[in-house]
Each structure stands twice: as structure tokens, then as C-alpha cells.
N, C-alpha and C. Protein backbone atom coordinates (compact mmCIF):
# COMPACT_ATOMS: atom_id res chain seq x y z
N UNK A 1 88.81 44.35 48.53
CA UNK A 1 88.49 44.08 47.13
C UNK A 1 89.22 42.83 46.64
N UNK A 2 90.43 42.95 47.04
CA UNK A 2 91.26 41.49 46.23
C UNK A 2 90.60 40.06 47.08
N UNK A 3 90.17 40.45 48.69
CA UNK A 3 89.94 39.75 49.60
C UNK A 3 88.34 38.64 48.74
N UNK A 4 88.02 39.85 48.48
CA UNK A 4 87.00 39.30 47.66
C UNK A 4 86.91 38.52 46.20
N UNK A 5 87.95 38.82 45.69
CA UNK A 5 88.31 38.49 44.40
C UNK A 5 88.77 37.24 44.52
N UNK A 6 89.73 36.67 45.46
CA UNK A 6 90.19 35.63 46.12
C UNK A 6 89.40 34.51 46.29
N UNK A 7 88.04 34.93 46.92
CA UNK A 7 87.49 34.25 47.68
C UNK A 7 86.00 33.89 46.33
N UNK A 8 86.25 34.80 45.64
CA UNK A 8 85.31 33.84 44.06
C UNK A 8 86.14 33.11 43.60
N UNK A 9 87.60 33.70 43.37
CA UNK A 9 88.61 32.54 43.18
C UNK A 9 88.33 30.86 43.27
N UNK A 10 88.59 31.26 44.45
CA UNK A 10 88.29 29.67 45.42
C UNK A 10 87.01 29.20 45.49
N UNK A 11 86.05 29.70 45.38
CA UNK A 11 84.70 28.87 44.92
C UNK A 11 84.69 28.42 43.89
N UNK A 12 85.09 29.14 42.96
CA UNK A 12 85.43 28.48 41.36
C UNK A 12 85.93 27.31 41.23
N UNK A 13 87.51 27.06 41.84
CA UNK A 13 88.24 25.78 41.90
C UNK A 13 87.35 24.71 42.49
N UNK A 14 86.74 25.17 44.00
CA UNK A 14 85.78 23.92 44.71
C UNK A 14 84.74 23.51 43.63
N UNK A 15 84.23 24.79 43.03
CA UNK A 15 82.99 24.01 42.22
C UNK A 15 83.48 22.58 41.45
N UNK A 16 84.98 23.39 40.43
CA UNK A 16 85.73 22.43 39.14
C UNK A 16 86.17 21.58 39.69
N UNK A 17 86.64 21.30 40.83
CA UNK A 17 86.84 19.86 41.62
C UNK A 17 85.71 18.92 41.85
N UNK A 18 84.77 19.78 42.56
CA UNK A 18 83.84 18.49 42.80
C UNK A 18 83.03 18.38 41.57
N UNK A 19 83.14 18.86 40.55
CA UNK A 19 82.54 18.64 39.22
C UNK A 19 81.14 18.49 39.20
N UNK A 20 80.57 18.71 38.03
CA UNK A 20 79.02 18.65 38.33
C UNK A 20 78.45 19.98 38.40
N UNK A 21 78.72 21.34 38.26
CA UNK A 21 78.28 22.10 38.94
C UNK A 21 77.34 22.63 37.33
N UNK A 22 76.34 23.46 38.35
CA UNK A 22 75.25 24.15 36.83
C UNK A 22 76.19 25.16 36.39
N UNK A 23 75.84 25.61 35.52
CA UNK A 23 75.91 26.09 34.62
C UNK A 23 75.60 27.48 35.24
N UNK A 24 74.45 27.52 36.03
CA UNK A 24 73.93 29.11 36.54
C UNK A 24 74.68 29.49 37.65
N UNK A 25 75.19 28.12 38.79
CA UNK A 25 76.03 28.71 39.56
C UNK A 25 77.76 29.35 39.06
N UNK A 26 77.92 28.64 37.50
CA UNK A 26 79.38 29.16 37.13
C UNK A 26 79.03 30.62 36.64
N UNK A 27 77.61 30.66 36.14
CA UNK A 27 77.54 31.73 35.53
C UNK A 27 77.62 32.94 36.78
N UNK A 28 77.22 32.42 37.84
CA UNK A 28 76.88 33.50 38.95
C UNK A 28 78.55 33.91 39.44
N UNK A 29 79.10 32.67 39.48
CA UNK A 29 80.40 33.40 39.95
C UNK A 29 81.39 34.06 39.04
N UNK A 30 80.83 34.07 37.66
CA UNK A 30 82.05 34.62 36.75
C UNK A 30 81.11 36.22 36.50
N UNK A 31 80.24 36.38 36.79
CA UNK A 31 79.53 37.32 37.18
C UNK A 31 79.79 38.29 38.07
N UNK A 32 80.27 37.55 39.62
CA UNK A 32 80.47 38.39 40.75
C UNK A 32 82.03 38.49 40.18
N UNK A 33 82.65 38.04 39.57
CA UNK A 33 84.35 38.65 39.49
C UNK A 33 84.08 39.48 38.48
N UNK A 34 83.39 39.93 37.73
CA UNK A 34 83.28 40.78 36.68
C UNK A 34 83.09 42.50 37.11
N UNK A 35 81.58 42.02 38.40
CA UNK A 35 81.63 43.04 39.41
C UNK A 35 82.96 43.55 39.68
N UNK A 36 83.56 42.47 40.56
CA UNK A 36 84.82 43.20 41.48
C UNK A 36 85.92 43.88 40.65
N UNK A 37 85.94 43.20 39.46
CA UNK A 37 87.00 43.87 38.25
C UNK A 37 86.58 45.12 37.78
N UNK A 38 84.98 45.55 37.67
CA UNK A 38 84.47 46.44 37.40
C UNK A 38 85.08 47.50 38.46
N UNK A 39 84.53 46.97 39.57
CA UNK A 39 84.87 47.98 40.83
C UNK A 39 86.26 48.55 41.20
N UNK A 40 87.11 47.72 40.70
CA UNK A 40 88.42 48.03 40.71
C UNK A 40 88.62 48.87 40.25
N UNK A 41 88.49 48.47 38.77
CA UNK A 41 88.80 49.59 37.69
C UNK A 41 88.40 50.71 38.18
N UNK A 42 87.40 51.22 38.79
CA UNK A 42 87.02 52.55 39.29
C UNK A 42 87.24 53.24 40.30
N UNK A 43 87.93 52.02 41.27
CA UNK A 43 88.32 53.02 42.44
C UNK A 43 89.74 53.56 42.53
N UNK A 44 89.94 53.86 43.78
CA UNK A 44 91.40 54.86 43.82
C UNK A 44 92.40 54.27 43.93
N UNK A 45 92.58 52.92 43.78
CA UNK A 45 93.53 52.12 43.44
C UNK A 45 94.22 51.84 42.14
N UNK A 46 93.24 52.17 41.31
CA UNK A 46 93.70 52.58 39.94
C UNK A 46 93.75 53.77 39.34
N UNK A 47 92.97 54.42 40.11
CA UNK A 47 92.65 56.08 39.35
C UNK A 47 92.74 57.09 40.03
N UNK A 48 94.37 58.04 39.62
CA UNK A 48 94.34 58.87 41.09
C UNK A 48 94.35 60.67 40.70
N UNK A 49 93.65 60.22 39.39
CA UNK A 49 93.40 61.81 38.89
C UNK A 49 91.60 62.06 39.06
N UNK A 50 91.25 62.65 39.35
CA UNK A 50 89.88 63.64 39.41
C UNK A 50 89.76 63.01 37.91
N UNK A 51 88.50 62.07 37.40
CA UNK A 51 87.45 62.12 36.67
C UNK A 51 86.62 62.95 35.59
N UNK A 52 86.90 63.00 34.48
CA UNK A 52 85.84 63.89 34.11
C UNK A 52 84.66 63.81 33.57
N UNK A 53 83.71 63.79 33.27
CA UNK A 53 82.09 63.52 33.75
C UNK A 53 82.07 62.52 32.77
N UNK A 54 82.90 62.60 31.44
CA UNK A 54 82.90 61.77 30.45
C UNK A 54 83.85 60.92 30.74
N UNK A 55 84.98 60.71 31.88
CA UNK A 55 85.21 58.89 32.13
C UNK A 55 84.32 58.29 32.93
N UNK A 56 83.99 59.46 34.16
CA UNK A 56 82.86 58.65 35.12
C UNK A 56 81.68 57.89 34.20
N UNK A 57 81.02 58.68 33.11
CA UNK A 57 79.96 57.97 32.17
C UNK A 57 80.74 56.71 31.75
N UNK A 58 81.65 56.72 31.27
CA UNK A 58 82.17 55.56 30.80
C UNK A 58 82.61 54.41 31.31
N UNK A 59 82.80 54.97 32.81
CA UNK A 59 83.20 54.22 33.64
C UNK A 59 81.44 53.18 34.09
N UNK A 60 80.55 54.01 33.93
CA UNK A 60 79.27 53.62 34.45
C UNK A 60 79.03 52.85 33.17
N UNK A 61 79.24 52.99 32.07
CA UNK A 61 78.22 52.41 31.16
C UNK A 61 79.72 50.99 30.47
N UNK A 62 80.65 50.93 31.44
CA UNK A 62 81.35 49.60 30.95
C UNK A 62 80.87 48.36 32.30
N UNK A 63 80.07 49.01 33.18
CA UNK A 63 79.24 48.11 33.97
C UNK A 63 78.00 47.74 33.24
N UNK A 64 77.75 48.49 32.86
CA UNK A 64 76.29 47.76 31.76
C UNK A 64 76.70 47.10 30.91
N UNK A 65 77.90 46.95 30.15
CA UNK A 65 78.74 46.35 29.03
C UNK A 65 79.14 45.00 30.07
N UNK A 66 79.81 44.95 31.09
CA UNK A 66 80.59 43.87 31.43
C UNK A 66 79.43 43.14 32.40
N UNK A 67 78.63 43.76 33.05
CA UNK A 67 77.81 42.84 33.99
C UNK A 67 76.47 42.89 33.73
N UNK A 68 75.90 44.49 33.40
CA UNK A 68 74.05 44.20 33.18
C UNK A 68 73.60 43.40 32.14
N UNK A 69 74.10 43.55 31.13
CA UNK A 69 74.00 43.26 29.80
C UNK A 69 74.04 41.46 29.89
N UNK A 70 74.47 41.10 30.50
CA UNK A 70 74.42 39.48 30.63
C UNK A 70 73.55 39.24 31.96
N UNK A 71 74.03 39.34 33.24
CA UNK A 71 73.18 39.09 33.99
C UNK A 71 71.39 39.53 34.37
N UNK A 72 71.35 40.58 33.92
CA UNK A 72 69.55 41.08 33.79
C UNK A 72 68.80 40.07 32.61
N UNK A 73 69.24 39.60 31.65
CA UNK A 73 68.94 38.94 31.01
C UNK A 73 68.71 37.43 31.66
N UNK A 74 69.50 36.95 31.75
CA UNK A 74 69.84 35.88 33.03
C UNK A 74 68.55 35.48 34.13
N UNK A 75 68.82 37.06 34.81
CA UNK A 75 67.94 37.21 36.02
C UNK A 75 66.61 36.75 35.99
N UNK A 76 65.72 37.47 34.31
CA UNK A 76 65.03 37.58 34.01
C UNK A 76 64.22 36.40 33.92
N UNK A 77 65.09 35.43 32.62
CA UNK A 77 65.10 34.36 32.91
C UNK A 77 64.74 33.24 33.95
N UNK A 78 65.47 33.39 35.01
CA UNK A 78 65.27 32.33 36.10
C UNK A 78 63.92 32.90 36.86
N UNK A 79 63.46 34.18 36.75
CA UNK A 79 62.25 34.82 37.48
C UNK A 79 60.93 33.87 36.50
N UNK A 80 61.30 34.16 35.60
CA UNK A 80 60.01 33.78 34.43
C UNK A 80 59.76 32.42 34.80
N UNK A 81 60.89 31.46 35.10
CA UNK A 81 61.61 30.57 35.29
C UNK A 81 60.53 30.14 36.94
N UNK A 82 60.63 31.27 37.61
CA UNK A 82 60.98 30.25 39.05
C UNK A 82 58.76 31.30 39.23
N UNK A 83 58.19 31.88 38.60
CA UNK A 83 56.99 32.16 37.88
C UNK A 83 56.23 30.85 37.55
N UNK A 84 56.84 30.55 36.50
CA UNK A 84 56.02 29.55 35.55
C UNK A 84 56.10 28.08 36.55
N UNK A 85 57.14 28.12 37.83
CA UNK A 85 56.72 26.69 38.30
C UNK A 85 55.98 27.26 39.43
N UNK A 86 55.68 28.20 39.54
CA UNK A 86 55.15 28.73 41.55
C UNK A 86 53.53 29.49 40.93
N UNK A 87 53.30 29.98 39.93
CA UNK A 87 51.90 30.45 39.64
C UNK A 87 51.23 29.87 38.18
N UNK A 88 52.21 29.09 37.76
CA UNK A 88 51.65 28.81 35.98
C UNK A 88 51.95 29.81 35.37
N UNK A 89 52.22 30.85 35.29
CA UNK A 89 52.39 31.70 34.19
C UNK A 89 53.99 32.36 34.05
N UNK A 90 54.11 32.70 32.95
CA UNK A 90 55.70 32.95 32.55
C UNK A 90 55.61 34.21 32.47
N UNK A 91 56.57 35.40 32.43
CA UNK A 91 56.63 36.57 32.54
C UNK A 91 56.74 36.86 31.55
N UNK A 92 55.61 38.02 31.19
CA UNK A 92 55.33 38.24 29.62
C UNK A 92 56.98 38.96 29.02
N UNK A 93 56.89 39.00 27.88
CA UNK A 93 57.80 39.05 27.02
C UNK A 93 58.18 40.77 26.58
N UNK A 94 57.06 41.23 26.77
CA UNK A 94 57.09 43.35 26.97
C UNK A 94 57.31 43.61 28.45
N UNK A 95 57.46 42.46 29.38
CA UNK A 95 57.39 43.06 30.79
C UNK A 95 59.05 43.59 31.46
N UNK A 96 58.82 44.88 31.99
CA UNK A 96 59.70 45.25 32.34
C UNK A 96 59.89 45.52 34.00
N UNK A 97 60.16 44.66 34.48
CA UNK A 97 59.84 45.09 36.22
C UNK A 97 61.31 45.59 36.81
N UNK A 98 62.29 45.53 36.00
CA UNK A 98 63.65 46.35 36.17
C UNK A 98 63.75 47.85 35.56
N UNK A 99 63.95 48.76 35.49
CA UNK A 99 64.04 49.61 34.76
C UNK A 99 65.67 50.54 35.16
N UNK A 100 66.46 51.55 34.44
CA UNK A 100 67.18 51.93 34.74
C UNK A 100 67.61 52.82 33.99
N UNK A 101 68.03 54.19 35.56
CA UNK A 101 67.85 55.75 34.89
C UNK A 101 69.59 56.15 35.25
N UNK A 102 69.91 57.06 34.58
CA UNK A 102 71.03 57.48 35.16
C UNK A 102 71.59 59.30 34.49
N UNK A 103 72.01 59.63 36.00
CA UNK A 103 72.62 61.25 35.63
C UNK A 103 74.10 61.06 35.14
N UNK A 104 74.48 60.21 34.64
CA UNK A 104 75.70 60.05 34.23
C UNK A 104 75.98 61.42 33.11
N UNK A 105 77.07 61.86 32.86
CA UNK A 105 76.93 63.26 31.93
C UNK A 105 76.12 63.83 32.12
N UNK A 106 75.26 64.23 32.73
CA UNK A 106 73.68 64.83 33.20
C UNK A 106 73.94 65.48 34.21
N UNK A 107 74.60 65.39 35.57
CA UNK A 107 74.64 65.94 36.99
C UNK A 107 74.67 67.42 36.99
N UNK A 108 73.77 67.60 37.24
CA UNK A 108 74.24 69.54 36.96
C UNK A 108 73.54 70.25 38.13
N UNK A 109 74.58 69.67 39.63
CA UNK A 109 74.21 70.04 40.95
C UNK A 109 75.43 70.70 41.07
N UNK A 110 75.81 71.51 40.05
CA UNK A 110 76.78 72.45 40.49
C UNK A 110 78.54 72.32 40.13
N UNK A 111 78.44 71.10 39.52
CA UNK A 111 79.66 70.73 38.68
C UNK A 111 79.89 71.56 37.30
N UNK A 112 80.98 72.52 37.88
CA UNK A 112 80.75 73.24 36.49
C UNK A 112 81.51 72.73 35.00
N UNK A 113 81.89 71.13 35.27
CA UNK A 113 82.41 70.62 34.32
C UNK A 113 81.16 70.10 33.47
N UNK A 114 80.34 70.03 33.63
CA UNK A 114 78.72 69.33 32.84
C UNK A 114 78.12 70.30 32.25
N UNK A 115 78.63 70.57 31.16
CA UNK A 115 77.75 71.46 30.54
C UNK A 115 77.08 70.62 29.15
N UNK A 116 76.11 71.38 28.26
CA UNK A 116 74.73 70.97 27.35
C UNK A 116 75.68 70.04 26.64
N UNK A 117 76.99 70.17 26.51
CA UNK A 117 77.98 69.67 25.14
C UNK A 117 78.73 68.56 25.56
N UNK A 118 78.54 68.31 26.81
CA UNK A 118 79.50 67.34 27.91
C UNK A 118 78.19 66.22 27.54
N UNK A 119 76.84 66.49 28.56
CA UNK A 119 75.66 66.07 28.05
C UNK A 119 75.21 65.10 27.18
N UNK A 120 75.41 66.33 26.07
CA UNK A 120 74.82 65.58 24.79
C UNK A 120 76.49 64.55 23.94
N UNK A 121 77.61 64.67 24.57
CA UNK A 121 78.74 64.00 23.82
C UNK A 121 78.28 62.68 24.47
N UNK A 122 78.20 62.83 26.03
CA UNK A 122 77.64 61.42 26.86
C UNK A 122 76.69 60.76 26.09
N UNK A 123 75.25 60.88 26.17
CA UNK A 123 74.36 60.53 25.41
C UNK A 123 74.46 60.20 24.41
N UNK A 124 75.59 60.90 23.13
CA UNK A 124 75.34 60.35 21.94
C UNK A 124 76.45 58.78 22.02
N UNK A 125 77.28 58.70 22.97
CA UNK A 125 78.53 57.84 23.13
C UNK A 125 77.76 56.71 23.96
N UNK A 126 76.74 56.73 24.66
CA UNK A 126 75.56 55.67 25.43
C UNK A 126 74.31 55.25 24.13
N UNK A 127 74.58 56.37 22.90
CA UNK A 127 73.56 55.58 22.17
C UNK A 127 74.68 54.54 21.30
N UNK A 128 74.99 55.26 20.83
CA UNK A 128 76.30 54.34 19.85
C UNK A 128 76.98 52.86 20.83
N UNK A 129 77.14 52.92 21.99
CA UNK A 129 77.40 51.44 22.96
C UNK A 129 76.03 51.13 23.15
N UNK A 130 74.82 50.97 22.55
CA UNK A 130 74.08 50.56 22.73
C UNK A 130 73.63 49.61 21.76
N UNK A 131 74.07 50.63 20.49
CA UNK A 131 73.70 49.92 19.20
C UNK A 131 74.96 49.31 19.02
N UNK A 132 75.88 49.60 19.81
CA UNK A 132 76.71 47.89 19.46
C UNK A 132 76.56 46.95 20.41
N UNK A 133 76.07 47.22 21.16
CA UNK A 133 75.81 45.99 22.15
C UNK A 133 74.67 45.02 21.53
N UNK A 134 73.40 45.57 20.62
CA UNK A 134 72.74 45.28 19.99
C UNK A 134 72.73 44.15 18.84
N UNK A 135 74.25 44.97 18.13
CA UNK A 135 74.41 44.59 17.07
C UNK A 135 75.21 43.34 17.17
N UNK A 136 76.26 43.28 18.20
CA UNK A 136 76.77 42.23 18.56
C UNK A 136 76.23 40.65 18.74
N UNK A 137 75.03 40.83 19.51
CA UNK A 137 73.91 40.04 20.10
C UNK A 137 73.31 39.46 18.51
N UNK A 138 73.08 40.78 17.47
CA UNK A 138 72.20 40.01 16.30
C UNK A 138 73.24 39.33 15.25
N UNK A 139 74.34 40.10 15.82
CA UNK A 139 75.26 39.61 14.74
C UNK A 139 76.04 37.54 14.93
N UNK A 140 75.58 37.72 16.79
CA UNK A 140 75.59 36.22 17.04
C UNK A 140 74.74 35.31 16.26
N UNK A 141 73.60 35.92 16.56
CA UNK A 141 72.22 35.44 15.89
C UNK A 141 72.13 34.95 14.28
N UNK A 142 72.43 35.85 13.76
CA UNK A 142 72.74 35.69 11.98
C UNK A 142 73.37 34.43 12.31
N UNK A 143 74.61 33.61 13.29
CA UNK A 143 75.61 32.98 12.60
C UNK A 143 74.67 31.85 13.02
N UNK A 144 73.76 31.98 14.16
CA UNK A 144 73.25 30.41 14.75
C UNK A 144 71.60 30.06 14.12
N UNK A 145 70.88 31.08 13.51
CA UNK A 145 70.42 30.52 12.94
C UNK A 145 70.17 30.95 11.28
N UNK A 146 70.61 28.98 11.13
CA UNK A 146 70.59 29.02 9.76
C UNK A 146 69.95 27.92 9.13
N UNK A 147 68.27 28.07 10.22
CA UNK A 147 67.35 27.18 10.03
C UNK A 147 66.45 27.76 8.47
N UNK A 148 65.38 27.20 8.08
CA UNK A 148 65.09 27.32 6.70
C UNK A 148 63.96 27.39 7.12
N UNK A 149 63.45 26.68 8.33
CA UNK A 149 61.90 26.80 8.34
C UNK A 149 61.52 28.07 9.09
N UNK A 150 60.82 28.91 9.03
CA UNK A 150 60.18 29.90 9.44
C UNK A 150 58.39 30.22 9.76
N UNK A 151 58.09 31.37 10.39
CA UNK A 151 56.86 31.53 10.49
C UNK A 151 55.75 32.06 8.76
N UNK A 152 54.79 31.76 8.82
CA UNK A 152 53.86 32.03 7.57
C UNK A 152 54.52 34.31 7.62
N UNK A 153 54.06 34.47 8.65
CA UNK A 153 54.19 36.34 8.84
C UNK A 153 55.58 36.54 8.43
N UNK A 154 57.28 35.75 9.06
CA UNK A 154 58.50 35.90 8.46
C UNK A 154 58.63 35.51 6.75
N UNK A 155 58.37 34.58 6.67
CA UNK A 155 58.12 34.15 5.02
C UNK A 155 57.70 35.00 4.39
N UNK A 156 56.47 35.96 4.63
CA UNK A 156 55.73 36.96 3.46
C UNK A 156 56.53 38.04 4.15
N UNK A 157 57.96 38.45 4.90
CA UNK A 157 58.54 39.52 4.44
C UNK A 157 59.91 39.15 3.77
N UNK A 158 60.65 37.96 4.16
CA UNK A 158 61.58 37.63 3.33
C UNK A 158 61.71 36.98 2.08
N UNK A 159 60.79 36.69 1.62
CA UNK A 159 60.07 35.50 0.57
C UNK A 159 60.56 34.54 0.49
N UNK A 160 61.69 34.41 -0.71
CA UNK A 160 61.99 33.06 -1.12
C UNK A 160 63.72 32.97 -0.25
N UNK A 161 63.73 33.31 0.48
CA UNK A 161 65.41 33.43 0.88
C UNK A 161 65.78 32.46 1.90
N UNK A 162 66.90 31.24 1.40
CA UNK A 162 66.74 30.52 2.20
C UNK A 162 67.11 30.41 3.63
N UNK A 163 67.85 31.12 4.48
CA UNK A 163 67.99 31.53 5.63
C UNK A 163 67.36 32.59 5.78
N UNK A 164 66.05 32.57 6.07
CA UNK A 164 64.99 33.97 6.29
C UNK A 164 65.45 34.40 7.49
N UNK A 165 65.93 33.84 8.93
CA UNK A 165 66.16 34.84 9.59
C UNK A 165 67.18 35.70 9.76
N UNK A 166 68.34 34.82 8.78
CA UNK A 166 69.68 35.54 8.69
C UNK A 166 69.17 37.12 8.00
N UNK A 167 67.79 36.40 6.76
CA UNK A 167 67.96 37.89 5.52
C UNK A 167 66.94 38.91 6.38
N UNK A 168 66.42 38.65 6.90
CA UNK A 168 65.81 39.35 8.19
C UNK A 168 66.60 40.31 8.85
N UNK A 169 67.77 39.64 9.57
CA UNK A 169 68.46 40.09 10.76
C UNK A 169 69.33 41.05 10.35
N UNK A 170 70.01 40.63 8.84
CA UNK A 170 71.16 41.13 8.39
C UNK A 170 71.06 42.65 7.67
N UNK A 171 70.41 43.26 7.02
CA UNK A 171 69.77 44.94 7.78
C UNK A 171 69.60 45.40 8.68
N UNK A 172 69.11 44.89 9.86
CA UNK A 172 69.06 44.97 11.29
C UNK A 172 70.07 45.38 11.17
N UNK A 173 71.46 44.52 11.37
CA UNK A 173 72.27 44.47 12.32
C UNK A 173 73.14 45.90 11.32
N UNK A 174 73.20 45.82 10.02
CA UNK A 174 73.80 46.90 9.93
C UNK A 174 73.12 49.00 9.94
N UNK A 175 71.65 48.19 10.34
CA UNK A 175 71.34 49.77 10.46
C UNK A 175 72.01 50.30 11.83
N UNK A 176 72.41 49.21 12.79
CA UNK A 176 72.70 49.46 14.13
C UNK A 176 74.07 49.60 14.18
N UNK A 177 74.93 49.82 13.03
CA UNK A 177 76.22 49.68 12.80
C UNK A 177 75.93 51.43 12.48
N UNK A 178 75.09 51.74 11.03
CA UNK A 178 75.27 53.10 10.99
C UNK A 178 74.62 53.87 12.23
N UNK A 179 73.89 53.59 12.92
CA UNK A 179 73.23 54.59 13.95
C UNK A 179 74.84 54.58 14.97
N UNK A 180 75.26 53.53 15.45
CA UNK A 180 76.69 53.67 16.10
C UNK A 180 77.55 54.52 15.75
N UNK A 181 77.57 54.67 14.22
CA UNK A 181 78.64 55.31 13.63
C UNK A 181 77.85 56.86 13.66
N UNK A 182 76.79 56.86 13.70
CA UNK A 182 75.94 58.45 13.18
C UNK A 182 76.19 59.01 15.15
N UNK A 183 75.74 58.22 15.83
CA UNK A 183 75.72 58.47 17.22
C UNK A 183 77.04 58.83 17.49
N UNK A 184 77.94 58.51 17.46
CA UNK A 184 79.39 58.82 17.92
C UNK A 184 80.27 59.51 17.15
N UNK A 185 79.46 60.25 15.78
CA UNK A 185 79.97 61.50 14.90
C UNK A 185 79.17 62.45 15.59
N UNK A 186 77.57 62.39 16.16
CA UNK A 186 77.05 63.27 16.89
C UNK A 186 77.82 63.55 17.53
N UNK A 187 78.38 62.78 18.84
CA UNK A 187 78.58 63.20 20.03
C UNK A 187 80.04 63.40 20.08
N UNK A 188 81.11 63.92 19.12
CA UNK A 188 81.85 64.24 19.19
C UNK A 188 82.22 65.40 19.19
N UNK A 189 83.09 65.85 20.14
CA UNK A 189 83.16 67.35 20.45
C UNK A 189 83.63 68.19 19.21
N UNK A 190 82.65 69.73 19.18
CA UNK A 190 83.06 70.26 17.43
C UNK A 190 84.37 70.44 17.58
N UNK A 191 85.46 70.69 18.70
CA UNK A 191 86.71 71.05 17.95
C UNK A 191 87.47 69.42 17.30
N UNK A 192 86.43 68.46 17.48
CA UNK A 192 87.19 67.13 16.92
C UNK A 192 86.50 67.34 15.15
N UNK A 193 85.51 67.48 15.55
CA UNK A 193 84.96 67.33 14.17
C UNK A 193 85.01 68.35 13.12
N UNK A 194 86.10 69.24 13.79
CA UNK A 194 86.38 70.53 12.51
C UNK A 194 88.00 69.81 12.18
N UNK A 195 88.39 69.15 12.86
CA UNK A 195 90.16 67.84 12.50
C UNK A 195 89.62 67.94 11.08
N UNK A 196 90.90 67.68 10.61
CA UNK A 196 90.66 66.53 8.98
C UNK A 196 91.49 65.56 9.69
N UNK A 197 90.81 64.34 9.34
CA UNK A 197 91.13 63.07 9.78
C UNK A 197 92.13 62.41 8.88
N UNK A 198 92.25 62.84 7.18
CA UNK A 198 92.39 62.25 6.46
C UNK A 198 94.02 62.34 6.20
């Protein structure tokens, strides 16, 4: 693992020496160390207690946070990308040719730590990192555009507002703030949510 970590290391430096390098190959290698940091974090080099279904989930869904979440996007990209010069056409915009399932909090081959409440705490803690992963992304968005011109269809829902996609976005981004917050009061276990917090 470090052997490997090392050795993106040192591609990194060769790239920044001989200067010049894209942009997609830096992106690729700060990518693969993200992996190996991921992988670390999870194996028995750091973690030498037995798991419980709700770190393993967490452990799975800070790989979708640190590596899917940028690179599938990416990927996608250069496909549509390497499409549009090899057949003429670009990869439609609803197309999904990745998809991805997971028993994370779900496994119930006999683990008698997974039960309906383990489950559903997972799930509601994968919806709430979802809608901030979301919200993050729109909340970039609000800051970069703060163009004025818009489409005839955006105009007749924001009317006269002069950053229409900010006044657009900016409900968005906080309905995805309360669903985070509603998702992760769901999925909190009832002896947390009978606490007074206050």
C-alpha cells in the first residue's frame, strides 16, 4: 500500500518537473492517491476492532465522497468526449451506462448485527451525504454563475431577478440542506432521539 502510494508520489514530481502536463493526467494521479488513502483508512493497518455495519457503510460511502463523486463525472466526460470524436455523437445527458448498488447496512446473510433499524439508520445517513454532496456542488454553482443572461423558459420562472440562476439555484440548494437535516433526524437511533440535546 505505501509501495504504491510512493510510487504516485513520484509520478507526480516527474510530471511537475518536466512541466506541461494536462490537467487530466494530474487529475488521474491525485485520484489514484485518494484511492490508496481510501484503502488505507479501511484496512487492518488502521482498524483493529471488528466493524460495525454502520462504520463499514461509512467506510463505503466516504469512497463515493472522496473518489466516485469526482472521478465518474470525469470519466463520463472524456467517454462523451472520446464518442463525439470516434462516432459524431456525444453521450446523451439522461444516459446512464454506470450504475451502482450496494448491501452496505443491508447484508442480512446472517449477521446478526443488521437489523430493520441498523438498515434504515444506514439509508437515512446515505440520503443526508447525498444531499450534501448535492448541495455542495450547487452551492459552488450559485457563486460562479453570476451571469444575467438566461434562457426565454429560466426567465418566465425567475422573472425580473438579476442573477436568475443564482435565484433559481438558491432554494435548491437549501431544500437539500433541510432533506440532510430531515434524513439524518430520520436515521438516528430512537434512544438518541429521546436525548434532550438542549
Amino acid at each position: 500500500m505505501y509501495g504504491i502510494m510512493f510510487q504516485i508520489l513520484t509520478k507526480a514530481d516527474a510530471l511537475r518537473q518536466k512541466g506541461g502536463s494536462s490537467s487530466f493526467a494530474q487529475a488521474q494521479l491525485d485520484l489514484a492517491m485518494q484511492r490508496e488513502i481510501a484503502g488505507l483508512w479501511q484496512s487492518d493497518e488502521v482498524s483493529r476492532t471488528k466493524p460495525t455495519p454502520q462504520m463499514e457503510a461509512e467506510r463505503g460511502t466516504l469512497v463515493v465522497e472522496t473518489v466516485l463523486w469526482e472521478a465518474l463525472p470525469s470519466y463520463l466526460r472524456k467517454l462523451s468526449a472520446t464518442m463525439e470524436a470516434t462516432i459524431g455523437k456525444k453521450l446523451p445527458l439522461d444516459a446512464a451506462p454506470i450504475v451502482f448498488s450496494s448491501w452496505m447496512g443491508g447484508d442480512r446473510d446472517g449477521n446478526p448485527n443488521v437489523t430493520p433499524d441498523v438498515t434504515r439508520e444506514v439509508i437515512m445517513k446515505q440520503r443526508a451525504q447525498a444531499a450534501g454532496l448535492y448541495e455542495r456542488n450547487l452551492r459552488k454553482l450559485e457563486r460562479e454563475l453570476t451571469i444575467q443572461d438566461c434562457t426565454d423558459e429560466l426567465r418566465a420562472v425567475v422573472g425580473d431577478e438579476p442573477e436568475p440562476y443564482r435565484a433559481k439555484l438558491w432554494p435548491v440548494s437549501n431544500l437539500l440542506v433541510v432533506k440532510k437535516i430531515r434524513s439524518l433526524s430520520q436515521g438516528m437511533p430512537s434512544h438518541l432521539l429521546a436525548c434532550d440535546f438542549h
